[in-house]
C-alpha atoms as a PDB file:
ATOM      1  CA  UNK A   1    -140.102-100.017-181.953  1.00  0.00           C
ATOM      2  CA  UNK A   2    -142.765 -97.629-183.501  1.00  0.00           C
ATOM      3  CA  UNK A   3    -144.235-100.839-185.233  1.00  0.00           C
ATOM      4  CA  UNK A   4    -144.094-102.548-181.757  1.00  0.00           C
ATOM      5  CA  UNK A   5    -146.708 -99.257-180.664  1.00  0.00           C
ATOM      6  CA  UNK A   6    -148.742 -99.299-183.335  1.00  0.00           C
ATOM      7  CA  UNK A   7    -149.861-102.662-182.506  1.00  0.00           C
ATOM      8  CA  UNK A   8    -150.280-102.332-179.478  1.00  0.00           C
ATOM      9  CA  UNK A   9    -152.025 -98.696-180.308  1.00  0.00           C
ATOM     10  CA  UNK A  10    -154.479-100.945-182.459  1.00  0.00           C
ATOM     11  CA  UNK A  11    -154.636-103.731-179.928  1.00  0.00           C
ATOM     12  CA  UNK A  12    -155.944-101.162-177.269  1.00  0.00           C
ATOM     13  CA  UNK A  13    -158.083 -99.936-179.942  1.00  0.00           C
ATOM     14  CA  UNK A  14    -160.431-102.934-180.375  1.00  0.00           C
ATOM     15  CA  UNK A  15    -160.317-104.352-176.522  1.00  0.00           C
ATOM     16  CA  UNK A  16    -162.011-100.744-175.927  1.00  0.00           C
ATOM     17  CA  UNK A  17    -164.074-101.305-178.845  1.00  0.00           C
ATOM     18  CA  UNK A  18    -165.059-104.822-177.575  1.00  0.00           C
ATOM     19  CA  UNK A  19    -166.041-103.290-174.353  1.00  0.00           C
ATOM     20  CA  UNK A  20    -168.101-100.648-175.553  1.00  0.00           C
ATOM     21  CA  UNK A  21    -170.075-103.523-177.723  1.00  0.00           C
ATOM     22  CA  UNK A  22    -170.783-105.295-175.025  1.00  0.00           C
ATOM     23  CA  UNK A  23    -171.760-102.463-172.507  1.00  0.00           C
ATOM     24  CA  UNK A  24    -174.026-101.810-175.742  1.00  0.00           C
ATOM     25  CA  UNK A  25    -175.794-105.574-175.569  1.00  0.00           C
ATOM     26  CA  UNK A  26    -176.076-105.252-172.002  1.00  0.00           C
ATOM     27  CA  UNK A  27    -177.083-101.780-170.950  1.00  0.00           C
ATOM     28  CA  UNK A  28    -179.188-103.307-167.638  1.00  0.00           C
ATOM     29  CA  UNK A  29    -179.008-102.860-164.310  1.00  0.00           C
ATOM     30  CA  UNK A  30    -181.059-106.193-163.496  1.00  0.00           C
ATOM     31  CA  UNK A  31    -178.903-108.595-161.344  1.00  0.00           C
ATOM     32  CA  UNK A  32    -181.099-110.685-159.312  1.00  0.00           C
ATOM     33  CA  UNK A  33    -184.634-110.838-158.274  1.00  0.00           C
ATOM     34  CA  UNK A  34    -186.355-111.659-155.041  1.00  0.00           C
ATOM     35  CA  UNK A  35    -189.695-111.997-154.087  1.00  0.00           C
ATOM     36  CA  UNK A  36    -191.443-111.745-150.559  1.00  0.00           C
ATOM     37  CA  UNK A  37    -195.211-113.118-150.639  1.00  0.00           C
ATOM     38  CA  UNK A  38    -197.035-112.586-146.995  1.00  0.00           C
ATOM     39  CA  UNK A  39    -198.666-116.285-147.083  1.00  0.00           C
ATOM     40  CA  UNK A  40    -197.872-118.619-150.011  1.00  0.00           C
ATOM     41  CA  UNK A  41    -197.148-118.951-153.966  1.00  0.00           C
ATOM     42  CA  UNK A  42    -199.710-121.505-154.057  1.00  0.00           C
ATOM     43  CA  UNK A  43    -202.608-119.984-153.814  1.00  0.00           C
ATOM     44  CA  UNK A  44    -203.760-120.380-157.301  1.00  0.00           C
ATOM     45  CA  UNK A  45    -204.610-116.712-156.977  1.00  0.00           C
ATOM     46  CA  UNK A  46    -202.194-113.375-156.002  1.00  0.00           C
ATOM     47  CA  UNK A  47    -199.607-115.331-154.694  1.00  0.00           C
ATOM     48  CA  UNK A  48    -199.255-117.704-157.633  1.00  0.00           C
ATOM     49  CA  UNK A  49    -199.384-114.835-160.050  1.00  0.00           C
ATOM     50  CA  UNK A  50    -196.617-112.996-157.935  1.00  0.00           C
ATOM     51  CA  UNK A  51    -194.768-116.436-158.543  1.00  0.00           C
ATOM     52  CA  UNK A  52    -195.570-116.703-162.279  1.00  0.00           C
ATOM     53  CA  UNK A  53    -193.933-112.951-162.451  1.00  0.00           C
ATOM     54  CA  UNK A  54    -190.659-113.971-161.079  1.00  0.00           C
ATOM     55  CA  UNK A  55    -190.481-117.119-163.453  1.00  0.00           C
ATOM     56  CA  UNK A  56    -191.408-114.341-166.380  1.00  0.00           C
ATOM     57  CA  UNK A  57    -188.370-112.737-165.363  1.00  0.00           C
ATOM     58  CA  UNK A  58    -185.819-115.448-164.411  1.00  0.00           C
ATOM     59  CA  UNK A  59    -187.043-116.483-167.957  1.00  0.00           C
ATOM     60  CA  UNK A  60    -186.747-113.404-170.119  1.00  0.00           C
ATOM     61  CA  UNK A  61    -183.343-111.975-167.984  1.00  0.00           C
ATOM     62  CA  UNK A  62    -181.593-115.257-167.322  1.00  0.00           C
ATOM     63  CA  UNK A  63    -181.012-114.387-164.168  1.00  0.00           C
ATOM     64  CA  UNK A  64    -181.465-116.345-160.547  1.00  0.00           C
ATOM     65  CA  UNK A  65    -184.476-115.344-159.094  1.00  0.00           C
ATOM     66  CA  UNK A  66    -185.576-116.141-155.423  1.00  0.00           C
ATOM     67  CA  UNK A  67    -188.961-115.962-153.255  1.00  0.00           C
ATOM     68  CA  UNK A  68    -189.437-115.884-149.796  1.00  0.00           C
ATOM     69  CA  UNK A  69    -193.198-117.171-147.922  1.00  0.00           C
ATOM     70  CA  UNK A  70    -194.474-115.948-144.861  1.00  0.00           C
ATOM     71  CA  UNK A  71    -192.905-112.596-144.797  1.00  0.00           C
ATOM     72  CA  UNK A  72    -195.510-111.058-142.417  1.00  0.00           C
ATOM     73  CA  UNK A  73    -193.777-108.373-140.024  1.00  0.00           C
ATOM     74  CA  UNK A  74    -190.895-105.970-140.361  1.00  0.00           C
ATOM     75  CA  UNK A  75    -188.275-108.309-138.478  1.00  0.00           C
ATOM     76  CA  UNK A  76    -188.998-110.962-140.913  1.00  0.00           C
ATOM     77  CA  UNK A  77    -188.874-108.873-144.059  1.00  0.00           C
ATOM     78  CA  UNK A  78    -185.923-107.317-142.996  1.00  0.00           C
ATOM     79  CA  UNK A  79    -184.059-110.402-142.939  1.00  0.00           C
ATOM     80  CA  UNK A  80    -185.371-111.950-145.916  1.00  0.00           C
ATOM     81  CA  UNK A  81    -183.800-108.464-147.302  1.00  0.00           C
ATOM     82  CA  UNK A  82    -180.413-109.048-145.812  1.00  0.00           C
ATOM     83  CA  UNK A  83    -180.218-112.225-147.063  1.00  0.00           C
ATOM     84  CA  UNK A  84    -181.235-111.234-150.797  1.00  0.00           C
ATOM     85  CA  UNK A  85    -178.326-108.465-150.298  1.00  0.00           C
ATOM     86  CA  UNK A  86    -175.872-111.217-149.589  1.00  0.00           C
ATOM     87  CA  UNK A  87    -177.000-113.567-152.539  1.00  0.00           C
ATOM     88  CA  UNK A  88    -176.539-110.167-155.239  1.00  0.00           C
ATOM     89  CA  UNK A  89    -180.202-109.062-155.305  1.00  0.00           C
ATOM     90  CA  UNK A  90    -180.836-105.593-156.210  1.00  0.00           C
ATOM     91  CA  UNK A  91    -184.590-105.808-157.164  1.00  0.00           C
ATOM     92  CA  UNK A  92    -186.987-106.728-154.553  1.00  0.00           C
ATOM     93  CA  UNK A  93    -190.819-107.557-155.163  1.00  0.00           C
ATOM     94  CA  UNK A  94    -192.948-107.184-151.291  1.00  0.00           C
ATOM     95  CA  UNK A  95    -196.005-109.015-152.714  1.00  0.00           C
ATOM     96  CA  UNK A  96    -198.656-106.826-151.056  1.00  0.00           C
ATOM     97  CA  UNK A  97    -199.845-103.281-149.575  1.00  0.00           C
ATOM     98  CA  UNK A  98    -198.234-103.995-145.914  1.00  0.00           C
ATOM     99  CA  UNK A  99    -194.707-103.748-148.184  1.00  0.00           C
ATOM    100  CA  UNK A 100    -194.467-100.446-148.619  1.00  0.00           C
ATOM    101  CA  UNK A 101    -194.418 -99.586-144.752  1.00  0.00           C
ATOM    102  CA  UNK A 102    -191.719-102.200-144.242  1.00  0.00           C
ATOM    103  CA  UNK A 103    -189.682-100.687-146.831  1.00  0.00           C
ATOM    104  CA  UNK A 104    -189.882 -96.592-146.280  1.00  0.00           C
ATOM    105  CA  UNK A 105    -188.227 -98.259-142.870  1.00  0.00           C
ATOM    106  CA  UNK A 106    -185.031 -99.299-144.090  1.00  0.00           C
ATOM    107  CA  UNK A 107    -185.033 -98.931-147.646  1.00  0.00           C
ATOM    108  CA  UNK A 108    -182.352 -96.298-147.173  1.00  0.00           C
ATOM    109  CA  UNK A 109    -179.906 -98.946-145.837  1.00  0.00           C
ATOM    110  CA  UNK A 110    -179.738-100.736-148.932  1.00  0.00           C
ATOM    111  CA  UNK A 111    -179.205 -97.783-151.928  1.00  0.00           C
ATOM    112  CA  UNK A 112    -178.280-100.261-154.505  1.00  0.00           C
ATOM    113  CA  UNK A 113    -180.968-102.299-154.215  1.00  0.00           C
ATOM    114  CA  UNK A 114    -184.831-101.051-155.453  1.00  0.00           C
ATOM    115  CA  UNK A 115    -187.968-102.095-153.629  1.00  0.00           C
ATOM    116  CA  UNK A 116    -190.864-102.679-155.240  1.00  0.00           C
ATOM    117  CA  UNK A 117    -194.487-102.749-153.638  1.00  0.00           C
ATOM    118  CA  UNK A 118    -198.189-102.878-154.110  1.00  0.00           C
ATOM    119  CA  UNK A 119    -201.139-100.240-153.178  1.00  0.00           C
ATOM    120  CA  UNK A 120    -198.804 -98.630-150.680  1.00  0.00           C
ATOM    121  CA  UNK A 121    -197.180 -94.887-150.272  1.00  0.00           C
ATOM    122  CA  UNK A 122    -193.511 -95.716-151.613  1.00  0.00           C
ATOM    123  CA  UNK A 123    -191.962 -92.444-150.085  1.00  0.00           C
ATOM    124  CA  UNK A 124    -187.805 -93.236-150.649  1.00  0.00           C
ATOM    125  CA  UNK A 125    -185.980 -92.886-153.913  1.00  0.00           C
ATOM    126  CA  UNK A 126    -185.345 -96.856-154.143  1.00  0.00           C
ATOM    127  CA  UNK A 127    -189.437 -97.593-153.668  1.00  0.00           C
ATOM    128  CA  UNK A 128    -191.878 -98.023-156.452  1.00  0.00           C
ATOM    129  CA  UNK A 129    -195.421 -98.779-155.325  1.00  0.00           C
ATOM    130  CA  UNK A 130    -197.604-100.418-158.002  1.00  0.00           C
ATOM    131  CA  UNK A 131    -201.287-100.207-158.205  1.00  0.00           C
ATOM    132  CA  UNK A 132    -203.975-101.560-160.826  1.00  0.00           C
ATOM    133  CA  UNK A 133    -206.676 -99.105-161.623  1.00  0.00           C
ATOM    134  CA  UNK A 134    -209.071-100.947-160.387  1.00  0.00           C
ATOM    135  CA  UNK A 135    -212.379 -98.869-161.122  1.00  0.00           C
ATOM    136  CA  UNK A 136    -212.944 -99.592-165.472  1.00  0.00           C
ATOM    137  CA  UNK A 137    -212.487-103.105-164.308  1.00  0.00           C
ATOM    138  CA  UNK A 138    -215.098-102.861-162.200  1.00  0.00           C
ATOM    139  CA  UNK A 139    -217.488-100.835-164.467  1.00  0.00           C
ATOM    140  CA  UNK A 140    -217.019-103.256-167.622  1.00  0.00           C
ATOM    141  CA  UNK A 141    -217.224-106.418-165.151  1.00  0.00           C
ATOM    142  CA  UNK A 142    -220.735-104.429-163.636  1.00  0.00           C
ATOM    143  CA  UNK A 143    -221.793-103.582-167.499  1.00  0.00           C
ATOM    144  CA  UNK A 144    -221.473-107.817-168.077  1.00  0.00           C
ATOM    145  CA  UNK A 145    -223.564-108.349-164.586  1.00  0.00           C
ATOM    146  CA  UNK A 146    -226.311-105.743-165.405  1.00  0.00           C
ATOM    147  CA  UNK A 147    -226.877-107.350-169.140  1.00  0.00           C
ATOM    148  CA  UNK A 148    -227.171-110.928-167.690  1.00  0.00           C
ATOM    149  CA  UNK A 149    -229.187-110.385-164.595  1.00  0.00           C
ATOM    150  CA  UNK A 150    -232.685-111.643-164.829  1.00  0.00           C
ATOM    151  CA  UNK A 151    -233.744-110.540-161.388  1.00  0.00           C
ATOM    152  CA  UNK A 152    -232.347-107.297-161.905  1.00  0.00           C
ATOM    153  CA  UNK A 153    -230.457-107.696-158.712  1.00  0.00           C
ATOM    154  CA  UNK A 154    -226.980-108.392-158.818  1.00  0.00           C
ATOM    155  CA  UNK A 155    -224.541-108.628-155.153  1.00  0.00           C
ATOM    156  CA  UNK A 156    -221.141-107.965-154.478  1.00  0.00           C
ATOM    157  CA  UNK A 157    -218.839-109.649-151.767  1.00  0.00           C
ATOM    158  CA  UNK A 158    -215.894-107.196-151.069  1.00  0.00           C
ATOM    159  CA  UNK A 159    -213.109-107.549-149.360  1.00  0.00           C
ATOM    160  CA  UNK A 160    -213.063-103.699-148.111  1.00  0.00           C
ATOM    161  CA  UNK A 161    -214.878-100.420-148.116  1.00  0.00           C
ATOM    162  CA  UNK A 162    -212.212 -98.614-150.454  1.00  0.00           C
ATOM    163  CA  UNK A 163    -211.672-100.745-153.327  1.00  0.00           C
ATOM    164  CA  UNK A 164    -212.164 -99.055-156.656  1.00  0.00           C
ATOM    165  CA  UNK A 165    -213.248-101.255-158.592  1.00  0.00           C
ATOM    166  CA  UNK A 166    -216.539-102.084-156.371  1.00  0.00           C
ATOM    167  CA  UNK A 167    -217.646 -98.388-157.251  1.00  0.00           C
ATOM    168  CA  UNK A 168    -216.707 -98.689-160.969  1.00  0.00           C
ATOM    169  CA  UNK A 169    -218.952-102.793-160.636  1.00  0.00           C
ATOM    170  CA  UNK A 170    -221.570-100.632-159.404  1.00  0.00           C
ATOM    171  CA  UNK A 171    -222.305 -97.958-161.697  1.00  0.00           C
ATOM    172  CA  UNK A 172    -221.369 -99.974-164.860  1.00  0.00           C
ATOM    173  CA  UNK A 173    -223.934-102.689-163.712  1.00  0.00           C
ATOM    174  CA  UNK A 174    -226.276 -98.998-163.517  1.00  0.00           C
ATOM    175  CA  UNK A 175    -225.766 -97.704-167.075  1.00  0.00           C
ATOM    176  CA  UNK A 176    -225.956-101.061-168.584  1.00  0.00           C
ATOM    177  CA  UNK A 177    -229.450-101.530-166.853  1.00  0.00           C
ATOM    178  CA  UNK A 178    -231.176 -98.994-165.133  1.00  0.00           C
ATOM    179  CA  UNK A 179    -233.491-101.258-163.638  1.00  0.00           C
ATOM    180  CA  UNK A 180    -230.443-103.032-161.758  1.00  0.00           C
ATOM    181  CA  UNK A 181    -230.282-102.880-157.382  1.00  0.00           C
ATOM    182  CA  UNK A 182    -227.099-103.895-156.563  1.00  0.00           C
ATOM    183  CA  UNK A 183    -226.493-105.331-153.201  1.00  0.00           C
ATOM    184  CA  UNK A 184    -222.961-104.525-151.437  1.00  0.00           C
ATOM    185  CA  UNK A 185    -221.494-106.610-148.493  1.00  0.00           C
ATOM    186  CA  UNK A 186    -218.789-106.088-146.763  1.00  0.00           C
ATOM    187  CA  UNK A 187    -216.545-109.406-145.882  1.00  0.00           C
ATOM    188  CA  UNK A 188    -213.560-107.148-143.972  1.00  0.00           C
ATOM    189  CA  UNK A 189    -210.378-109.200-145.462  1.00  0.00           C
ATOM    190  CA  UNK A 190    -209.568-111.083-148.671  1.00  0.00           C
ATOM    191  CA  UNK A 191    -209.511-114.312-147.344  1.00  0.00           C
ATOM    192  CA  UNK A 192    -212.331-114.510-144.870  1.00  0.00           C
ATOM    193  CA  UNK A 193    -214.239-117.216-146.665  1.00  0.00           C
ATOM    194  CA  UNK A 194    -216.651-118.261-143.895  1.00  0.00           C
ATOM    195  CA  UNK A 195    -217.449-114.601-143.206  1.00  0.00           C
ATOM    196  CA  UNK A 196    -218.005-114.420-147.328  1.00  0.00           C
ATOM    197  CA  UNK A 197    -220.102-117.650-147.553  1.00  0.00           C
ATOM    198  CA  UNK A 198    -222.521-116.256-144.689  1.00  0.00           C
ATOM    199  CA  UNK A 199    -222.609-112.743-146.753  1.00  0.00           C
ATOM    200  CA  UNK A 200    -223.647-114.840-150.257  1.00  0.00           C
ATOM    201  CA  UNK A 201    -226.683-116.445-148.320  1.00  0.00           C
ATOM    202  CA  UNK A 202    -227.988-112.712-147.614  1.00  0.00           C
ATOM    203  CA  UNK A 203    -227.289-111.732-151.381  1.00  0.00           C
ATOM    204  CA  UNK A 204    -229.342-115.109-152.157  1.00  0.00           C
ATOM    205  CA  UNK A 205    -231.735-113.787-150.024  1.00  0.00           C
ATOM    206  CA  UNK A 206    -232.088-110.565-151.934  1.00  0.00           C
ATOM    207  CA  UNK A 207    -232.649-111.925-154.909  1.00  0.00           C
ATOM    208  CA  UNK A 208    -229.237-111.725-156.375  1.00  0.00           C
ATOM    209  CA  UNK A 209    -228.037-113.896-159.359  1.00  0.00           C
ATOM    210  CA  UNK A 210    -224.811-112.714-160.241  1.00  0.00           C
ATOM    211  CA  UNK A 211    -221.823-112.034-157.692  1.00  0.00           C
ATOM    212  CA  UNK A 212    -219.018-110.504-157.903  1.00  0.00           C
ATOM    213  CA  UNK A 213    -216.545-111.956-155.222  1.00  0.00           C
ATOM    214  CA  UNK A 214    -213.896-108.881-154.683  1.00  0.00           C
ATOM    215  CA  UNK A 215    -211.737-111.254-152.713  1.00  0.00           C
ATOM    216  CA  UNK A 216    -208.655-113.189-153.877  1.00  0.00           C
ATOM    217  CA  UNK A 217    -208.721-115.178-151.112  1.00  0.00           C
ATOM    218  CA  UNK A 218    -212.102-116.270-150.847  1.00  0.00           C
ATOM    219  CA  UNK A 219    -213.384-116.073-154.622  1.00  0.00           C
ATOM    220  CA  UNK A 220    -212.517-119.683-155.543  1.00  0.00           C
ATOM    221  CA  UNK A 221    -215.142-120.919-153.004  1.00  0.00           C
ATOM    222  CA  UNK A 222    -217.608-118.605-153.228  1.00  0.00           C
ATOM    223  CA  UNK A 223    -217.852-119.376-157.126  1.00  0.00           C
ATOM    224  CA  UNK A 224    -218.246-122.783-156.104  1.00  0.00           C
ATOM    225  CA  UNK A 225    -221.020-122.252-154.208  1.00  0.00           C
ATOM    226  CA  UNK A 226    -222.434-119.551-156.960  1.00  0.00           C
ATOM    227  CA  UNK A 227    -222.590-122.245-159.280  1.00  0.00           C
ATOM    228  CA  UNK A 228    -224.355-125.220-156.752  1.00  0.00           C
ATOM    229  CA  UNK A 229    -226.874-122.314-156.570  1.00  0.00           C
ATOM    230  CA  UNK A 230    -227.557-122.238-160.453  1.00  0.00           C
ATOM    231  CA  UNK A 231    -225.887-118.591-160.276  1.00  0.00           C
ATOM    232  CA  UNK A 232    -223.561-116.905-162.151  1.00  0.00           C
ATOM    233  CA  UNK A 233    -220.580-114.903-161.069  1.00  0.00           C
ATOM    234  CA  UNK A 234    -218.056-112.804-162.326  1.00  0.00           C
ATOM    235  CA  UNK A 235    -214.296-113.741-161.883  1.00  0.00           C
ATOM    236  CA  UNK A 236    -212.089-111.365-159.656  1.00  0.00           C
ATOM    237  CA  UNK A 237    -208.332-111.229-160.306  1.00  0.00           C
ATOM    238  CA  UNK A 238    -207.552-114.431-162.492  1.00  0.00           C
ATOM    239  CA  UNK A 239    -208.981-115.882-165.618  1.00  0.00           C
ATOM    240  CA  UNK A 240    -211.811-118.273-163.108  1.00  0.00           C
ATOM    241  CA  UNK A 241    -213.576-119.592-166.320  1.00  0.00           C
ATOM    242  CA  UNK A 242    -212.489-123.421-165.469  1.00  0.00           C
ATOM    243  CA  UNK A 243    -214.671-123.533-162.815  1.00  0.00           C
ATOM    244  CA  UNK A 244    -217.459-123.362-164.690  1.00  0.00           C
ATOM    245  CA  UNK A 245    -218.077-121.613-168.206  1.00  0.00           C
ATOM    246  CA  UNK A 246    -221.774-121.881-167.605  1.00  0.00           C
ATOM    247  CA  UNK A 247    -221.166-120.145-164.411  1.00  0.00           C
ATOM    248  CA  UNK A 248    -218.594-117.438-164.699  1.00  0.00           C
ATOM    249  CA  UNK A 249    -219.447-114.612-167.282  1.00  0.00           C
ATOM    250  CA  UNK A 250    -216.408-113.476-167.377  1.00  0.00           C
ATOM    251  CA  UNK A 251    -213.389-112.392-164.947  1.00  0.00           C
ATOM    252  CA  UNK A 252    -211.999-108.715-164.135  1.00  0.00           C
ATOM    253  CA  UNK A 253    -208.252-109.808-164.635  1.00  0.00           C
ATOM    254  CA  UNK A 254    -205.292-108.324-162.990  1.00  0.00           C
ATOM    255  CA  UNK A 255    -202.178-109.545-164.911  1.00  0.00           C
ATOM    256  CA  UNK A 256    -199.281-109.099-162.043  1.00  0.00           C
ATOM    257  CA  UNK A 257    -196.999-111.360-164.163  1.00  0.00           C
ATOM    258  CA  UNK A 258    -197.073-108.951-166.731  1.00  0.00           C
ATOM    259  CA  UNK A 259    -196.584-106.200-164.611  1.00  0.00           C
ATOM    260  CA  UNK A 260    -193.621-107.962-162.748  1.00  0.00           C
ATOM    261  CA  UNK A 261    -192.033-108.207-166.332  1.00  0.00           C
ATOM    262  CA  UNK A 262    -192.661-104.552-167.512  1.00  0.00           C
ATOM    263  CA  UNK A 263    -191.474-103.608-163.863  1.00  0.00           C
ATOM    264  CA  UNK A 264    -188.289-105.391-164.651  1.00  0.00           C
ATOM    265  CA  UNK A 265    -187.908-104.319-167.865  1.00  0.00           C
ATOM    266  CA  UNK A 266    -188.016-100.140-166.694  1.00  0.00           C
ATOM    267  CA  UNK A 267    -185.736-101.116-163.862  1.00  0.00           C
ATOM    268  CA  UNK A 268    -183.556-102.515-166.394  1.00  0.00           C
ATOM    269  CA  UNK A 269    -183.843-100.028-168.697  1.00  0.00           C
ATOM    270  CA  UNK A 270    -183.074 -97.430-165.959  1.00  0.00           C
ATOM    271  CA  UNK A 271    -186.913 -96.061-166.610  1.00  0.00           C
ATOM    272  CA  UNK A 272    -188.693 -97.505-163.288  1.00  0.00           C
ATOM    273  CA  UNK A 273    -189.498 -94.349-161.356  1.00  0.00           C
ATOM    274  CA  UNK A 274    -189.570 -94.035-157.883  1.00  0.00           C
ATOM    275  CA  UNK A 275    -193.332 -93.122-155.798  1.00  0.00           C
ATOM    276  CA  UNK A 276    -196.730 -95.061-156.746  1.00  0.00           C
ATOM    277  CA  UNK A 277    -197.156 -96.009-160.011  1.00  0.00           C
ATOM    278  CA  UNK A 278    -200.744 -96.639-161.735  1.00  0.00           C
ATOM    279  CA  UNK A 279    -201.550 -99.490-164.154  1.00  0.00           C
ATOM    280  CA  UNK A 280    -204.678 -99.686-166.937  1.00  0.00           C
ATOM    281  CA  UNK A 281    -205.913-101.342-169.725  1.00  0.00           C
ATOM    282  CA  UNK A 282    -203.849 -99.114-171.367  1.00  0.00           C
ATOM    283  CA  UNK A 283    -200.818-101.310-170.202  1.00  0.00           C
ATOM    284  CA  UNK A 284    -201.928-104.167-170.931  1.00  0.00           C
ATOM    285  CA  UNK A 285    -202.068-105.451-167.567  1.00  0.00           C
ATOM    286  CA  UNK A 286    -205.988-105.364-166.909  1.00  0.00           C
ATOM    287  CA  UNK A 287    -208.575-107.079-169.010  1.00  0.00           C
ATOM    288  CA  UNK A 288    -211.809-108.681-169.164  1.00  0.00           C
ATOM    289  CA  UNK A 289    -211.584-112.786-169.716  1.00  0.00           C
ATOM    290  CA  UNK A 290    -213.016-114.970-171.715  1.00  0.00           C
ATOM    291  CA  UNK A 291    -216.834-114.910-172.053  1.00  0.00           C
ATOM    292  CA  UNK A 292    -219.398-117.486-170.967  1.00  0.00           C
ATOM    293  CA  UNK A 293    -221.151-119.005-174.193  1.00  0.00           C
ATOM    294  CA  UNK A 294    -224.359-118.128-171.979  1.00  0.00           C
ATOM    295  CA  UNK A 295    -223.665-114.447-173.146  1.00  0.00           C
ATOM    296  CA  UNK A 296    -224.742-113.296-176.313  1.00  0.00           C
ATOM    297  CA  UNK A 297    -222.103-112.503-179.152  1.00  0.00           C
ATOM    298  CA  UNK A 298    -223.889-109.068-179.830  1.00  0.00           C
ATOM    299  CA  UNK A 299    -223.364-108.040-176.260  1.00  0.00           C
ATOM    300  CA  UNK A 300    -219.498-109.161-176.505  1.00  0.00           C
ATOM    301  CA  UNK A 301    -219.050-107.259-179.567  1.00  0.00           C
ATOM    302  CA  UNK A 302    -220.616-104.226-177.815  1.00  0.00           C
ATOM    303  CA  UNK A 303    -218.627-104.283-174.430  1.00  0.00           C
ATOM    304  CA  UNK A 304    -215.433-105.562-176.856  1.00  0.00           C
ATOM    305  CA  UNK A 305    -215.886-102.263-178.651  1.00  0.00           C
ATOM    306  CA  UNK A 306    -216.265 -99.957-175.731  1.00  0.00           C
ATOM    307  CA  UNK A 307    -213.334-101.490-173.904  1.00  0.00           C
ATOM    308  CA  UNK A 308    -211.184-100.428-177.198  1.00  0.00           C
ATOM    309  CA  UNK A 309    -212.432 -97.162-177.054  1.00  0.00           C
ATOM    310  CA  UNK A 310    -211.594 -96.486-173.364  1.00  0.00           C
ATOM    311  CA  UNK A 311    -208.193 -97.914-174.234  1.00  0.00           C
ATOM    312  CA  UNK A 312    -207.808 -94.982-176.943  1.00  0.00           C
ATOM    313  CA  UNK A 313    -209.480 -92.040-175.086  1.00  0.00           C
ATOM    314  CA  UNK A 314    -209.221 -92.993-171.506  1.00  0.00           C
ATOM    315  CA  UNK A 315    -212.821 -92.345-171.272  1.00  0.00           C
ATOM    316  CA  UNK A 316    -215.405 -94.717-169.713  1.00  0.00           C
ATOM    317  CA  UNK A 317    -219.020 -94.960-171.464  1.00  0.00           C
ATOM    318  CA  UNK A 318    -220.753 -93.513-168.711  1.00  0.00           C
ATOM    319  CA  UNK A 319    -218.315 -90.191-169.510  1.00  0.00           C
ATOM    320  CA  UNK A 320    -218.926 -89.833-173.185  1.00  0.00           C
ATOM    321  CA  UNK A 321    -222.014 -89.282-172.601  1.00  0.00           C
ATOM    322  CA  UNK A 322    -221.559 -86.376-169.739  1.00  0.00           C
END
């Protein structure tokens, strides 16, 4: 009999010890993964990076993940939510700003599941707005413009007033070149592209030879039309290279599908804060792309160096020198 317990005393022993192992190998909270995008994944732009974050994640997880197009108003969303709920979802990606609203709503009703947005005011414990600090992108993208412009006018087509990284084009294109006007329009959305194309003819008219299209939606065109006009442009989200290396300098690139992943990773991990959340260089979500052979290898050594150096410090070159 006291045999009989001490096997089963040792037998007890291990299954805990098996358990504990694999709690150990699994420590995650990750389960599944949805996606809501406002228009489509195929955009070859946001939407398609939003995409390539969930297949970063279905891939490094092994987990189902699921995406939802033409979520555009609460109702919508809301369903698309109840419907990841019932299918085991507890990590939601609202592919845009207009997100964050829909989900301070009724976050609340769904405590086991955490919403993630972008460039919104996450204000519930299960919301996590991301945003890309958009501003050095602009400045080092700018500091490219102001060393390749020959008419020492340079033009921007943004989407809105408030983006940062218009501000940080325009005063790197200014400490790169002193001698550099640069012309701002306004287009009033991201995808406007017949509003943008009727903006580039007044920045031709100025004098402008490189643009920077601050529009996801309407970038692709425009840089067609840049390079008919014997122009060059600078790339605005993606790597935009392939349409034209003699064209595109270079691109300010926001890496979401890296984000997505490191997003996943903290929720995981049990790390992923609640509120909104800023993304740099530093994170290795935002960098410059490859380089036009029109531009000179000094000048890519130069910017290469300075773009290290804000990495370490955090400080831009126009602040070194203040």
């Amino acid at each position: 009999m006291h045999l009989k317990f001490k096997k089963f005393g040792f037998l007890l022993l291990c299954l805990v010890f098996l358990s504990s192992c694999g709690q150990a190998m699994s420590p995650g909270t990750l389960q599944k993964a949805g996606l809501l995008v406002p228009d489509t994944v195929n955009d070859q732009v946001w939407g398609t990076k939003g995409y390539k974050g969930m297949l970063k994640i279905q891939s490094h997880y092994n987990i189902e993940v699921y995406y939802k197009e033409g979520m555009n108003s609460e109702v919508i969303v809301k369903r698309a939510v109840e419907e990841f709920d019932q299918k085991g979802v507890n990590l939601i990606f609202g592919h845009g700003n207009e997100y964050a609203e829909y989900f301070n709503a009724f976050s609340e009703e769904y405590p086991h599941i955490q919403f993630v947005s972008f460039n919104g005011d996450a204000q519930n414990k299960n919301t996590t707005s991301l945003g890309f600090e958009g501003y050095a992108m602009g400045f080092f993208g700018g500091m490219v413009a102001g060393h390749m412009t020959e008419t020492n006018t340079v033009g921007v087509l943004a989407a809105y007033e408030w983006q940062p990284e218009i501000k940080g084009f325009v005063e790197g294109a200014q400490f790169q070149n002193e001698e550099v006007n640069v012309k701002i329009e306004h287009v009033g959305g991201w995808d406007d592209t017949e509003t943008a194309s009727i903006m580039l003819q007044k920045l031709n008219n100025a004098g402008a030879d490189v643009i920077y299209p601050a529009g996801d939606g309407y970038n692709v065109p425009i840089i067609e039309k840049v390079k008919e006009n014997g122009q060059y442009a600078i790339g605005y989200i993606s790597e935009q290279s392939d349409l034209g290396e003699s064209t595109v300098l270079t691109s300010t690139i926001q890496h979401v599908d890296v984000l997505y992943e490191l997003v996943a990773e903290k929720f995981n991990n049990g790390e992923l804060q609640s509120g909104n959340l800023s993304f740099d260089f530093q994170d290795q979500v935002i960098s410059l792309g490859k380089f036009s052979p029109v531009v000179d290898q000094a000048f890519k050594d130069e910017i290469n160096n300075r773009i290290d150096e804000y990495k370490k410090t955090g400080k831009l070159p126009n602040e070194k020198q203040q």
